[in-house]
Protein backbone atom coordinates (compact mmCIF):
# COMPACT_ATOMS: atom_id res chain seq x y z
CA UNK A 1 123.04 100.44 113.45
CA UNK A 2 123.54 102.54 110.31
CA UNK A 3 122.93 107.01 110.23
CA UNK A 4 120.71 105.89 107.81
CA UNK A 5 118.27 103.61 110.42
CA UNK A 6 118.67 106.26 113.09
CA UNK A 7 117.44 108.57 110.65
CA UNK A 8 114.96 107.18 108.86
CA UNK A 9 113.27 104.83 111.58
CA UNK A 10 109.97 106.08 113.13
CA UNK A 11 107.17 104.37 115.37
CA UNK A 12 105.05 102.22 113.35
CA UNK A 13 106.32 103.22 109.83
CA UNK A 14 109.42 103.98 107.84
CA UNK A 15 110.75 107.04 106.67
CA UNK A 16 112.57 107.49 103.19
CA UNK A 17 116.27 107.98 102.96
CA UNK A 18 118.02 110.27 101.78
CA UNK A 19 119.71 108.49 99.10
CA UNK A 20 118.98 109.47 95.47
CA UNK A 21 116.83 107.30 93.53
CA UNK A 22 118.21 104.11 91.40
CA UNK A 23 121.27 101.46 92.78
CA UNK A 24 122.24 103.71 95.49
CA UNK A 25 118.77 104.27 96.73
CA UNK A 26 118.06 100.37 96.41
CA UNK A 27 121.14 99.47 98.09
CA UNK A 28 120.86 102.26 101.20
CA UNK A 29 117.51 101.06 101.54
CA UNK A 30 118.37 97.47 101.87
CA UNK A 31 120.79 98.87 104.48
CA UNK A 32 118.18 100.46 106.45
CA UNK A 33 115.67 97.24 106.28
CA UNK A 34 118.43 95.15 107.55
CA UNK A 35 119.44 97.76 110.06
CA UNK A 36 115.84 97.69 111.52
CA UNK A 37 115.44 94.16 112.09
CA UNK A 38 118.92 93.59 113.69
CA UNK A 39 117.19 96.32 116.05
CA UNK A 40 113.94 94.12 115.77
CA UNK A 41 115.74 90.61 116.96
CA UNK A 42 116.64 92.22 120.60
CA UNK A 43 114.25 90.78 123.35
CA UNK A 44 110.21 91.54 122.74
CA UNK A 45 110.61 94.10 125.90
CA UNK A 46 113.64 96.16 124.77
CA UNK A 47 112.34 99.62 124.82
CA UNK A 48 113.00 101.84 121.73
CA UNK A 49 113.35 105.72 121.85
CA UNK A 50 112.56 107.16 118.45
CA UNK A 51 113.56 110.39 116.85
CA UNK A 52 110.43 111.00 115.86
CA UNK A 53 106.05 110.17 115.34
CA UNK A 54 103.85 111.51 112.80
CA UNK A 55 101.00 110.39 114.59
CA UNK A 56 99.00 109.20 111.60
CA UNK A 57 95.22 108.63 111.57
CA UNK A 58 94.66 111.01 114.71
CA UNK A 59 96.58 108.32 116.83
CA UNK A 60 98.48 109.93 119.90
CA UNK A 61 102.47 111.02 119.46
CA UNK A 62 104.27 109.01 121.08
CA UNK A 63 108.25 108.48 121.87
CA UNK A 64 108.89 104.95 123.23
CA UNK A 65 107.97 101.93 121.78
CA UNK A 66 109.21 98.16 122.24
CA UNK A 67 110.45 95.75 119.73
CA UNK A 68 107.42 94.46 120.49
CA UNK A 69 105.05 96.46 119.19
CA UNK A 70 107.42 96.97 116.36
CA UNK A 71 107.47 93.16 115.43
CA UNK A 72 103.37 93.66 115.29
CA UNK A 73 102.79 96.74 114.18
CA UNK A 74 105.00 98.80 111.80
CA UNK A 75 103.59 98.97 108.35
CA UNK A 76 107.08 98.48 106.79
CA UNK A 77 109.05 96.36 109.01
CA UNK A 78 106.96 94.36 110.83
CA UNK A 79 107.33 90.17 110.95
CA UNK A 80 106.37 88.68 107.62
CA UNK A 81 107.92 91.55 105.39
CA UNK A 82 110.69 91.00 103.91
CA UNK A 83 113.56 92.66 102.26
CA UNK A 84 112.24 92.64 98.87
CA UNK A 85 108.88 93.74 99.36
CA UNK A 86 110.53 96.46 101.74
CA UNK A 87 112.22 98.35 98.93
CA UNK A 88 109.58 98.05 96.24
CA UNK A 89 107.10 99.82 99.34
CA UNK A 90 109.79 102.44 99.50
CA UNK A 91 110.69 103.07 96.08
CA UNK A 92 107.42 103.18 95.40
CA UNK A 93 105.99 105.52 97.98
CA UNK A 94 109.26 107.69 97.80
CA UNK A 95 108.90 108.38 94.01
CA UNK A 96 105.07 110.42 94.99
CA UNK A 97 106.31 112.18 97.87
CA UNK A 98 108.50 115.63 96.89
CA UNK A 99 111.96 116.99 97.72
CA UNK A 100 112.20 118.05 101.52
CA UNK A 101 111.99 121.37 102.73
CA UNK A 102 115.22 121.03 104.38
CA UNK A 103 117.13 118.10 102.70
CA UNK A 104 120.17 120.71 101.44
CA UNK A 105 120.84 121.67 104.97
CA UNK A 106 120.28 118.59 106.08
CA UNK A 107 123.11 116.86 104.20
CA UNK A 108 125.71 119.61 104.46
CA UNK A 109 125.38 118.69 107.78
CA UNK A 110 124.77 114.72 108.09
CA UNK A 111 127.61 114.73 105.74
CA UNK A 112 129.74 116.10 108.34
CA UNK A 113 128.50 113.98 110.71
CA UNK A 114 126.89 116.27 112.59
CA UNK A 115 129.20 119.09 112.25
CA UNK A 116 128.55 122.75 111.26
CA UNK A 117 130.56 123.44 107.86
CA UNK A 118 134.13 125.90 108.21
CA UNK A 119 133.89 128.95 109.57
CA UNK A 120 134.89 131.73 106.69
CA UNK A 121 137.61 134.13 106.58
CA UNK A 122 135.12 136.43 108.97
CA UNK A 123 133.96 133.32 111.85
CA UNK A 124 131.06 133.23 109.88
CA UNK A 125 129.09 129.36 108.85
CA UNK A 126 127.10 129.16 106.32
CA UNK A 127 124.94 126.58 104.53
CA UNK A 128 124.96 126.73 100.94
CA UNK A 129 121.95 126.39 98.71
CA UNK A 130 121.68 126.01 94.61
CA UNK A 131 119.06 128.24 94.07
CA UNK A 132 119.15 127.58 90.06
CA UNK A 133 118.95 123.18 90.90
CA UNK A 134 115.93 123.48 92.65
């Protein structure tokens, strides 16, 4: 499975990646669709335990879900939607939806895999953020 599925999975929808728009946004999000339903063809009972819920419409938060319920009831990935139609839903919804709050953090440190950047001269980490690109 891909940092970008493990990332960008959640119960009953999608989330956007965070891939720039354009080729490399098309072709990480063809990544991530392909990602999920490798995921999707494990047994009907497999149990999933996602990152996170955003409990849409008032419906309760929830952590585990099964393939399942996956297969029936995402709103991006579920059976009948393929790859295509995947990526136009994405691009489309990603283009209305703005920057997020913590996306410059967020990559320093998915692009280390996890790991905080060097320590300075004093032991010190820091995060750097381009206050005049924002």
């Amino acid at each position: 499975m891909s940092s970008a599925t493990r990332l960008s999975w959640a119960i009953r929808c999608s989330c956007r990646t965070a891939a720039p728009r354009g080729p490399i946004f098309r072709a990480v999000t063809r990544i991530l669709y392909r990602s999920v339903r490798r995921v999707l063809d494990l047994p009907p009972q497999t149990r999933l335990f996602m990152c996170h819920d955003y409990g849409p419409n008032g419906r309760e938060i929830r952590w585990v879900t099964t393939v399942a319920e996956e297969r029936a009831n995402n709103i991006h990935v579920r059976d009948g939607i393929d790859e295509d139609t995947f990526v136009e839903m994405r691009e489309a919804r990603d283009k209305t939806l703005a920057m997020p709050k913590l996306i410059i953090p967020s990559l320093q440190v998915n692009m280390r895999a996890g790991k905080l950047p060097p320590k300075d001269e004093d032991g010190d980490v820091f995060l750097k953020v381009p206050i005049n690109k924002l």
